[in-house]
Protein backbone atom coordinates (compact mmCIF):
# COMPACT_ATOMS: atom_id res chain seq x y z
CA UNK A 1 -6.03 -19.69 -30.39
CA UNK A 2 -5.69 -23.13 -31.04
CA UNK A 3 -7.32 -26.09 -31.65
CA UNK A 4 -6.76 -29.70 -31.00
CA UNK A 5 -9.00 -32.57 -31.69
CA UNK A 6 -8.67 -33.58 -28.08
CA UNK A 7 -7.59 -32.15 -25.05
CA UNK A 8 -6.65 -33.86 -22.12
CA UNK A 9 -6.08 -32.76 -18.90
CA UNK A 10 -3.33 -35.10 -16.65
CA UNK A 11 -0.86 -36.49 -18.01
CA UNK A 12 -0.53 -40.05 -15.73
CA UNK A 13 -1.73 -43.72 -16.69
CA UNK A 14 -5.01 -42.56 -17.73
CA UNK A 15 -4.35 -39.46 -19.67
CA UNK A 16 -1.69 -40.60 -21.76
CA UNK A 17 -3.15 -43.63 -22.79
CA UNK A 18 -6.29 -41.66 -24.32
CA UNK A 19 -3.74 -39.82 -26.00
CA UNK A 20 -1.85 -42.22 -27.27
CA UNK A 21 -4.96 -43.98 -28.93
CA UNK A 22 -6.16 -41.34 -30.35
CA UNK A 23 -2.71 -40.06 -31.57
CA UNK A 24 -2.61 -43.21 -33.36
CA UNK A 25 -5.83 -42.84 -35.41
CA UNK A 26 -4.08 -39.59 -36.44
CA UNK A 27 -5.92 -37.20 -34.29
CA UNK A 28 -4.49 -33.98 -32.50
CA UNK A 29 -4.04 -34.41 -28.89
CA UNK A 30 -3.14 -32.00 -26.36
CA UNK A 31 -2.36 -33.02 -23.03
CA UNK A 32 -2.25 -30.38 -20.19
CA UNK A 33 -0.47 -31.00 -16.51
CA UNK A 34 -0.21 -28.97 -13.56
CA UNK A 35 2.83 -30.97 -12.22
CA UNK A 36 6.28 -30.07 -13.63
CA UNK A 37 6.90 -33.60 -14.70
CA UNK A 38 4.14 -35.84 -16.58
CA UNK A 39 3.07 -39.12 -15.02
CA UNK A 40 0.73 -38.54 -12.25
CA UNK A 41 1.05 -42.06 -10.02
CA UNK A 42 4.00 -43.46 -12.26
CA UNK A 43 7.28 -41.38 -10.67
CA UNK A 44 10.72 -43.10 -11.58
CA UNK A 45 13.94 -40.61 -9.44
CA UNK A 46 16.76 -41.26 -11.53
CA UNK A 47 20.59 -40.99 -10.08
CA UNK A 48 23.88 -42.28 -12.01
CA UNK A 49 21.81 -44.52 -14.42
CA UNK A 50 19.62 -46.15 -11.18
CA UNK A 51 16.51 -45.74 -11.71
CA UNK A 52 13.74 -46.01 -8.35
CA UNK A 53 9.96 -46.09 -8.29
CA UNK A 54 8.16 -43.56 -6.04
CA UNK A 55 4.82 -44.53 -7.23
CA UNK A 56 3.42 -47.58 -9.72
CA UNK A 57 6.07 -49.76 -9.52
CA UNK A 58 4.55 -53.46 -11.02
CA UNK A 59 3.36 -54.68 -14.23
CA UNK A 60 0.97 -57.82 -13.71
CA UNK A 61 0.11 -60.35 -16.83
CA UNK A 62 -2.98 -59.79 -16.02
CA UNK A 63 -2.77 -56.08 -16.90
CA UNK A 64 -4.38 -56.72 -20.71
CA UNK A 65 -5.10 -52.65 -21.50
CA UNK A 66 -1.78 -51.68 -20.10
CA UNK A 67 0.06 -53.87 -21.77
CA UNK A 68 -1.28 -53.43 -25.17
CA UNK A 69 -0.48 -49.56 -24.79
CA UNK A 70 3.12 -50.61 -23.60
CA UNK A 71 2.83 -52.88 -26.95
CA UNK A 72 1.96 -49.77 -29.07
CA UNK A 73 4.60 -47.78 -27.49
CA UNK A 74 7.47 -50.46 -28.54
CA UNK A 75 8.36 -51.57 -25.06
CA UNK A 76 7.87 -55.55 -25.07
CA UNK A 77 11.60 -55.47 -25.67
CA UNK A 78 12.17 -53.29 -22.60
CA UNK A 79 9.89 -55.95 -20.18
CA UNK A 80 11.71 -56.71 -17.03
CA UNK A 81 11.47 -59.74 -15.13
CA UNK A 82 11.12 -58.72 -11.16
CA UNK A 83 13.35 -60.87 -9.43
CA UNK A 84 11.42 -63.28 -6.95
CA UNK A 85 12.54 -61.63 -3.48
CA UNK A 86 10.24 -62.08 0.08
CA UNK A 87 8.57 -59.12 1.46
CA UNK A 88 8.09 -58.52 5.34
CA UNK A 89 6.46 -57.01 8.00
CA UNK A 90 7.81 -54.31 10.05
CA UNK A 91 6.97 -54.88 14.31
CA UNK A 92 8.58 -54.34 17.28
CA UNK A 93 10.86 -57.04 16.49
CA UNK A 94 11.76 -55.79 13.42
CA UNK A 95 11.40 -56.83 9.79
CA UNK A 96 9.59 -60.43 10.41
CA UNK A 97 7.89 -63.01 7.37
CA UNK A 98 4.35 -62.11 7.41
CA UNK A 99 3.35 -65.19 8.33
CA UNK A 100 4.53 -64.83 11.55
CA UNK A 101 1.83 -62.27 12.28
CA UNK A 102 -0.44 -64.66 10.96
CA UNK A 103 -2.29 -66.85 13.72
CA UNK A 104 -3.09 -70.05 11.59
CA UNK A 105 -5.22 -71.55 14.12
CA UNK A 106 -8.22 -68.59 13.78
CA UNK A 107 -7.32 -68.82 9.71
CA UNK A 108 -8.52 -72.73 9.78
CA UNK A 109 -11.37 -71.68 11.81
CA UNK A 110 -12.55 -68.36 9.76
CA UNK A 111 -11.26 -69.99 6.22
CA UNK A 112 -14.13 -71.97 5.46
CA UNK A 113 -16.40 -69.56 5.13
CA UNK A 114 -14.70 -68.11 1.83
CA UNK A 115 -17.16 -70.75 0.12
CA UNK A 116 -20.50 -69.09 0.75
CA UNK A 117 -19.35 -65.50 1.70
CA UNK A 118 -19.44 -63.18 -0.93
CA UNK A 119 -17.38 -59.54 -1.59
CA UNK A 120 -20.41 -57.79 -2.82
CA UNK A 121 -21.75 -54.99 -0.98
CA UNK A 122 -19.27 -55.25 1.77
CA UNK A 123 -16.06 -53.77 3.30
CA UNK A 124 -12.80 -55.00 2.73
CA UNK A 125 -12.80 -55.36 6.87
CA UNK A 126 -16.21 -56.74 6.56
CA UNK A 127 -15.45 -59.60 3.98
CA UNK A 128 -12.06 -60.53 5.12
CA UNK A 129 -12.52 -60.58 8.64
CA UNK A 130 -14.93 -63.37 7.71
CA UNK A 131 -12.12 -65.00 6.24
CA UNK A 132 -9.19 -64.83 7.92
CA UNK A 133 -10.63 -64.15 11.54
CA UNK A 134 -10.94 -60.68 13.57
CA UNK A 135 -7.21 -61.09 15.47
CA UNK A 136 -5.78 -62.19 11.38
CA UNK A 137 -7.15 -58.87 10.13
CA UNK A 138 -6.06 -56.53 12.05
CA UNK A 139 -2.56 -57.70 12.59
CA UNK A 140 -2.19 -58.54 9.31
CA UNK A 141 -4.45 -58.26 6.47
CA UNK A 142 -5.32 -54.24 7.18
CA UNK A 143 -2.12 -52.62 7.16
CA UNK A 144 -1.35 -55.04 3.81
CA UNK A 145 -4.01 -53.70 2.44
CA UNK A 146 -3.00 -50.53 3.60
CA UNK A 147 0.66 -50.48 2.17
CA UNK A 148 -0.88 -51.58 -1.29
CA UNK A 149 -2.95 -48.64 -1.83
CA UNK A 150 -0.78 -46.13 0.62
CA UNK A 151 -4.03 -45.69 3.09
CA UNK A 152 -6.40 -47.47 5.55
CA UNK A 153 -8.69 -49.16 3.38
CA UNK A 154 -10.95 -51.09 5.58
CA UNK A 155 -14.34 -49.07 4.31
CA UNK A 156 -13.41 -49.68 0.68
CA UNK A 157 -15.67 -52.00 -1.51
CA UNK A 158 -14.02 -55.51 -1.01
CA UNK A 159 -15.09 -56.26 -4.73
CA UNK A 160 -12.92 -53.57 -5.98
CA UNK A 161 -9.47 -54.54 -4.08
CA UNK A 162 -7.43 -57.90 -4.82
CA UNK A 163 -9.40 -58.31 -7.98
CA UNK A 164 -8.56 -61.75 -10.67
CA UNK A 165 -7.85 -61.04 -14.11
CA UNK A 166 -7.11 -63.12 -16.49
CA UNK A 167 -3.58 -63.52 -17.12
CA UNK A 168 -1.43 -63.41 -20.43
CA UNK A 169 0.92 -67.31 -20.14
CA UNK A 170 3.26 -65.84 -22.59
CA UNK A 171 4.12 -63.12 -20.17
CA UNK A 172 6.76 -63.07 -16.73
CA UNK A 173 4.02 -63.28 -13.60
CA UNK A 174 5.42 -59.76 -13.19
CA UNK A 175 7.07 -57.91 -14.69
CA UNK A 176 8.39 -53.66 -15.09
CA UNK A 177 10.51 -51.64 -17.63
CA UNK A 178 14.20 -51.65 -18.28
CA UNK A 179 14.46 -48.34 -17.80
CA UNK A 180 11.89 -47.62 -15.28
CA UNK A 181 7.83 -47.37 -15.45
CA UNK A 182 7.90 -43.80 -16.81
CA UNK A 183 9.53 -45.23 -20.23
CA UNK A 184 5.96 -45.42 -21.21
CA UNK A 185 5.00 -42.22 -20.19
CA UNK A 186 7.96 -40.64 -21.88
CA UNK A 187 7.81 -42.55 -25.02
CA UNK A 188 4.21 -42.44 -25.89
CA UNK A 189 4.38 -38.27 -24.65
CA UNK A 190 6.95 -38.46 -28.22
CA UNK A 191 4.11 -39.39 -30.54
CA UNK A 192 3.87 -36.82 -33.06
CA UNK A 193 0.21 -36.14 -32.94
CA UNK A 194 0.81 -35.40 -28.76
CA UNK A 195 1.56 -32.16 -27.38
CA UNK A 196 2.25 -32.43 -23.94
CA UNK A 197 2.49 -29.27 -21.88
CA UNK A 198 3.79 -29.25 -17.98
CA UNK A 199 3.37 -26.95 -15.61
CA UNK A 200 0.31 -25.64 -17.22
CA UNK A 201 -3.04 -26.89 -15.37
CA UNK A 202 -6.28 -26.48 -16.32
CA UNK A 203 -7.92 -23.14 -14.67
CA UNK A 204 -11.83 -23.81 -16.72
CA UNK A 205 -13.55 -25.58 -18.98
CA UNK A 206 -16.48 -23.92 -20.42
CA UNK A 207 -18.55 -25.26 -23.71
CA UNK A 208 -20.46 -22.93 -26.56
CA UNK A 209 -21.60 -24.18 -29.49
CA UNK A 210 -20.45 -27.94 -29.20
CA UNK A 211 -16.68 -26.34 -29.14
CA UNK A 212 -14.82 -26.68 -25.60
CA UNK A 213 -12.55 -24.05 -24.70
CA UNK A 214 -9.89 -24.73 -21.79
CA UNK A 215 -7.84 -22.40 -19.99
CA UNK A 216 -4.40 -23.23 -18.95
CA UNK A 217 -1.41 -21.78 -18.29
CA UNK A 218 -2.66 -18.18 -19.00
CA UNK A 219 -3.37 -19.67 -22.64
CA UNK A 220 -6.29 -20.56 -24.23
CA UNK A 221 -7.15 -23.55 -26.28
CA UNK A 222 -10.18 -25.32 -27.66
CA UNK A 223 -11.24 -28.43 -29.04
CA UNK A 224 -14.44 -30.53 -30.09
CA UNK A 225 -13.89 -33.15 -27.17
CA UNK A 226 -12.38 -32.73 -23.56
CA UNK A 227 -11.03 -35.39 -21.55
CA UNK A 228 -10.52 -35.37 -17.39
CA UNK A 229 -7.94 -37.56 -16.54
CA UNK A 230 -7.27 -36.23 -13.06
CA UNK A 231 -8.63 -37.47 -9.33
CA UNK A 232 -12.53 -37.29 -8.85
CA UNK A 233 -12.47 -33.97 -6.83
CA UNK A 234 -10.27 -32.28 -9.64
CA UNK A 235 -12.53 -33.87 -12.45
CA UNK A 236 -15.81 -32.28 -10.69
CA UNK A 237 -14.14 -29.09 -10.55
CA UNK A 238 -13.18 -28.86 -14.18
CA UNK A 239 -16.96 -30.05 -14.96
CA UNK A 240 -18.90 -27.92 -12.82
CA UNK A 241 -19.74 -25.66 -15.93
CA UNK A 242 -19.70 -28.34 -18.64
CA UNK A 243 -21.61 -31.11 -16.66
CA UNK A 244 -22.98 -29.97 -13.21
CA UNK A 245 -24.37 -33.06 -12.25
CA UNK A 246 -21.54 -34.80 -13.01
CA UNK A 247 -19.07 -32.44 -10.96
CA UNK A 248 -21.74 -32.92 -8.02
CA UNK A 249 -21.19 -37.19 -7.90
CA UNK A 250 -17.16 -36.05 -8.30
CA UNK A 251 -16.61 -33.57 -6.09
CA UNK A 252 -17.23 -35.49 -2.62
CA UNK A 253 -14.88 -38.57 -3.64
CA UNK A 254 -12.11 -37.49 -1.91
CA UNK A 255 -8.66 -38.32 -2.43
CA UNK A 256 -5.92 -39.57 0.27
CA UNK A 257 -2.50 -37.64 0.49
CA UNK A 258 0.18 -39.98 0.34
CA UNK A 259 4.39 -38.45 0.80
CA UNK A 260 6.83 -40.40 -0.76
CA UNK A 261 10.42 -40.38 -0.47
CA UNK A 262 13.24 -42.37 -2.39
CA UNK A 263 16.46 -43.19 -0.91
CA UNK A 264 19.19 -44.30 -3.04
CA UNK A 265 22.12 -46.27 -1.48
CA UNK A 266 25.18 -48.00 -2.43
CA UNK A 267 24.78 -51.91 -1.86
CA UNK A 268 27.61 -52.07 0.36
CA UNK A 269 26.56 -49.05 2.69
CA UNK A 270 23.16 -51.05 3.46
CA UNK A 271 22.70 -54.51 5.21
CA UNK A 272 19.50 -55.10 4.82
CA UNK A 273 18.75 -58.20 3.55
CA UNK A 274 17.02 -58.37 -0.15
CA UNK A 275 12.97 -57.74 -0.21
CA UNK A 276 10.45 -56.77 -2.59
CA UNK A 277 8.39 -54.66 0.26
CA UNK A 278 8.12 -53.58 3.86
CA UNK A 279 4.32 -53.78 5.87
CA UNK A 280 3.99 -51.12 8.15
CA UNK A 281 1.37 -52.23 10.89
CA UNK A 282 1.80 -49.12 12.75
CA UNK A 283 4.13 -46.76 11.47
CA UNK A 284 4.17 -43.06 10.12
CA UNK A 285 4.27 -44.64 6.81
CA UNK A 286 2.54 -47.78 4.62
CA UNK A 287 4.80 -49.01 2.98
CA UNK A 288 8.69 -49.25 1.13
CA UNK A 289 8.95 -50.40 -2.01
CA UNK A 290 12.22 -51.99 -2.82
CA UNK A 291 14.22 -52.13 -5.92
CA UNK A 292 15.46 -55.40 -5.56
CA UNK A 293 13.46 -56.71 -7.97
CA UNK A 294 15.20 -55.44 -10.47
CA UNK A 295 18.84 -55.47 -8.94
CA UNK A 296 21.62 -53.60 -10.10
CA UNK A 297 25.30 -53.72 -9.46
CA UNK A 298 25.99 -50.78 -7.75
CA UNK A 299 23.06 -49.38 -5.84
CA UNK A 300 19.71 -50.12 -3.91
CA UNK A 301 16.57 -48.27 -3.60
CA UNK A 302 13.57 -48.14 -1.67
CA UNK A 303 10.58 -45.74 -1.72
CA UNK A 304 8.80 -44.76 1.55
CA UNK A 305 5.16 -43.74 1.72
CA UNK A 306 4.91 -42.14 4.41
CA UNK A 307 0.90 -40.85 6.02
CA UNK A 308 0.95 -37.06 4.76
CA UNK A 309 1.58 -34.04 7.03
CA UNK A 310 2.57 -35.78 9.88
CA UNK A 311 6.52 -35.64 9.44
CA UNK A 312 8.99 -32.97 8.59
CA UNK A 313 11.81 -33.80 5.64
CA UNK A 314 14.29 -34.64 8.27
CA UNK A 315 12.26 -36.94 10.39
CA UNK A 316 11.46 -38.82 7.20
CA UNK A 317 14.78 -39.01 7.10
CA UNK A 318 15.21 -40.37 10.42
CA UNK A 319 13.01 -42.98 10.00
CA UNK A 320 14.75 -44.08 6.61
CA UNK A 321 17.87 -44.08 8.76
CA UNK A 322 16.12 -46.56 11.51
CA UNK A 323 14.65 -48.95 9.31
CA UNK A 324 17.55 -49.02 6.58
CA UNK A 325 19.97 -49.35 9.73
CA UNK A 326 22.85 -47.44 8.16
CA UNK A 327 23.52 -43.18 8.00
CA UNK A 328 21.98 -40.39 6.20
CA UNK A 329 25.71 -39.28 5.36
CA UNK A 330 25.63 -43.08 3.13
CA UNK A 331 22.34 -42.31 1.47
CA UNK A 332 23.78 -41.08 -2.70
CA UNK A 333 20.48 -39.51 -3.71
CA UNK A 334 16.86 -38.71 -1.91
CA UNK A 335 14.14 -37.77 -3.78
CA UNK A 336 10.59 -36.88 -2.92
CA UNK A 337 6.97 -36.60 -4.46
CA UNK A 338 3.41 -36.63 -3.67
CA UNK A 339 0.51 -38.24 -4.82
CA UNK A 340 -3.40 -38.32 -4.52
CA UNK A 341 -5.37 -41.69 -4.33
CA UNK A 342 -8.71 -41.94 -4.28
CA UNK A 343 -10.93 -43.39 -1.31
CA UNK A 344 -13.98 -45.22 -2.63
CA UNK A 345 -16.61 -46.18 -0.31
CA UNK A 346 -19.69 -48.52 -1.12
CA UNK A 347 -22.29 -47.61 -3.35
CA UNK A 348 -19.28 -46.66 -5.44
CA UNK A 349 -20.06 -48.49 -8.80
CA UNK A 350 -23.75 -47.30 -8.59
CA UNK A 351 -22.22 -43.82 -8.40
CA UNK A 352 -19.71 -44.44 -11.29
CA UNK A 353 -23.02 -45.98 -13.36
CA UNK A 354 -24.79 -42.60 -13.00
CA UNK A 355 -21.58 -40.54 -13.99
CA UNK A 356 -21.72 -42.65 -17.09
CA UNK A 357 -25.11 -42.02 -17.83
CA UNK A 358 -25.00 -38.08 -17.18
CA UNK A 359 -21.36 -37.37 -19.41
CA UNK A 360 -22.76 -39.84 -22.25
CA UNK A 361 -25.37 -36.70 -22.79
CA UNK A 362 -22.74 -34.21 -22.85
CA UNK A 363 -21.04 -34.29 -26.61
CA UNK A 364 -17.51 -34.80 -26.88
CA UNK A 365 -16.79 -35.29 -22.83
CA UNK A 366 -14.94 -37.83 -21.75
CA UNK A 367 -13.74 -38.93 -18.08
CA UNK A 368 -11.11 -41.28 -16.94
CA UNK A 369 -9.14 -42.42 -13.88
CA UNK A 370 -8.23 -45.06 -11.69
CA UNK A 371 -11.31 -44.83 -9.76
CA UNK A 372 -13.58 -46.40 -11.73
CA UNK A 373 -13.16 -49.80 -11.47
CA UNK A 374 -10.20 -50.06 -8.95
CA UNK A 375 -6.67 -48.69 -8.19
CA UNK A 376 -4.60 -50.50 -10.04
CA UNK A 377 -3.15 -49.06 -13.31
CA UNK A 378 -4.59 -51.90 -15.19
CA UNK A 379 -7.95 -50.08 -14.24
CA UNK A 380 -6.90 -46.51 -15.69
CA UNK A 381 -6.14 -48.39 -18.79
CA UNK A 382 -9.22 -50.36 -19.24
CA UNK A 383 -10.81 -47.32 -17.86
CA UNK A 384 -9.30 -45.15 -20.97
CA UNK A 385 -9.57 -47.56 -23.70
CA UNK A 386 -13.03 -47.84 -23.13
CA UNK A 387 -13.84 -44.25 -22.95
CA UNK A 388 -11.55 -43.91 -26.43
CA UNK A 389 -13.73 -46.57 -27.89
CA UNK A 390 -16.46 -44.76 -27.13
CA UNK A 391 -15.34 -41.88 -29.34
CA UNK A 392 -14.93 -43.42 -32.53
């Protein structure tokens, strides 16, 4: 049987920055994933030397945690500049600037109350509505919203969406990786101290004598400390044993489905003009994601989200087809993926305060995701640095 000095379960963001900082202090780490291929929300489809994001796809200066475990990696060399392209807004007249969906007149009128209104305890529709006026949000401001975090997020906390960080000067605005936003998964995944097995989710986590042991992939293993790096519902599950309380706050955050789907296409088989990202205001998907930001000289890409279990494989095709204006038989490479993203609802962060308190009792657990703070992937990195802090 053996034994690590941490185990981890998920292998995205969150996980494998644990790992990495603990793998660094010299400690055996053991990461365990379900998925065939390690990342969780970071997924870069690779054809001829093209790389595409299906998931995280931006690096902000303002991403401190990530950054420095991008740092400890050795990736500042591989820091790409994202090229400074418009995104639009897909209506019935087709791909439009989104200010033309914006009705300026009920912005001057609404704007003014930004001074005295304030994000906590509200909605994102409650807050910005205020703002930007009724008609502005819902023709505009909730399916951006939407297309950032791949669902209808009008019942989220407003403090936890669009939040300011302080940003590093010496740093592009925004930036991702040469070689795609996995590079970090994959590099830090070759630290010495990590063993990362896919494929092999965990099945239990039980806890005897201040020893965890974790079942996975028909194997066994133990450890002094376990780590749940995986959505909340997941996370509960694994702690219903170890932490009951705990998997009771977990288990009813639930998590939205999100289908995406990269087409790859030669530049001169597509005429759509350059963009970072499409809007959807009322589509069968959120959001594309372009790779024009970092352009290459042979191919394009762009990543569909599309709402889950509403279309078959071919439809989605159809739709990339439509919007792409050009011919399946042009696409060179389609890849797909799915993803889970949490919905928080207010009263969040007074649920995320009690979690703390109850796993801070249980010795050697620690729990980490992009749902503590926010979505972003700065937040699973502040999220995991603290928690790794925490056990030294």
């Amino acid at each position: 049987m053996a034994h690590f000095d941490f185990i981890v379960a998920g292998s995205g963001v969150s996980g494998m920055v644990f790992a990495q900082i603990m793998a660094a202090e010299g400690k055996k780490v053991l990461v365990l994933e379900k998925s065939e291929r390690a990342g969780g929300c970071l997924a870069s489809a690779t054809y001829d030397n093209f790389w595409l994001e299906l998931g995280g796809h931006t690096v902000y200066a303002s991403y401190a945690s990530y950054i420095s475990a991008m740092k400890h990696a050795g990736l500042e060399e591989n820091f790409l500049p994202r090229k400074k392209v418009p995104f639009r807004m897909l209506t019935s007249a087709g791909l439009v600037p989104i200010t033309k969906c914006l009705n300026k007149l009920e912005l001057a009128l609404n704007v003014p109350s930004a001074f005295f209104t304030k994000k906590a305890g509200k909605t994102v529709r409650e807050y910005y509505t205020k703002i930007l006026g009724r008609g502005n949000y819902e023709k505009m401001f909730r399916p951006m919203i939407a297309a950032v975090i791949s669902q209808e997020g009008s019942d989220f906390p407003a403090d936890m969406m669009l939040k300011s960080r302080p940003k590093d000067k010496s740093l592009p605005r925004s930036f991702t990786l040469k070689g795609g936003m996995t590079e970090f998964i994959n590099k830090a995944a070759k630290h010495g101290n990590i063993n990362l097995k896919t494929s092999c989710g965990v099945e239990s986590v039980s806890l005897s004598g201040g020893v965890y042991s974790i079942v996975a992939g028909g194997e066994t293993f133990t450890s002094d400390n376990f780590v749940s790096a995986v959505y909340p519902a997941e996370a509960g599950r694994l702690l219903a044993d170890v932490a009951p309380e705990a998997s009771e706050i977990l288990i009813p955050i639930s998590s939205a489905k999100v289908e995406s789907m990269g087409v790859i296409i030669k530049k001169e088989d597509v005429a759509v003009e350059e963009l970072s990202f499409i809007i959807a205001a009322d589509s069968e998907f959120t959001s594309v994601v372009s790779r024009d930001v970092a352009e290459d000289s042979k191919y394009r890409g762009f990543a569909f989200h599309f709402k889950p279990d509403r279309l078959t494989y071919e439809q989605k095709i159809a739709v990339a087809e439509k919007v792409l204006k050009t011919d399946k038989s042009k696409f060179a490479h389609v890849a797909e993926t799915v993803h889970f993203c949490p919905t928080l609802k207010l009263g969040h962060e007074e649920r995320m305060d009690r979690l703390d308190e109850i796993i801070q009792k249980v010795k050697g657990l620690y729990v980490t995701g992009n749902w503590f703070t926010g979505l972003a992937i700065e937040d699973c990195a502040f999220r995991s640095t603290a928690e790794a802090n925490r056990a030294f």
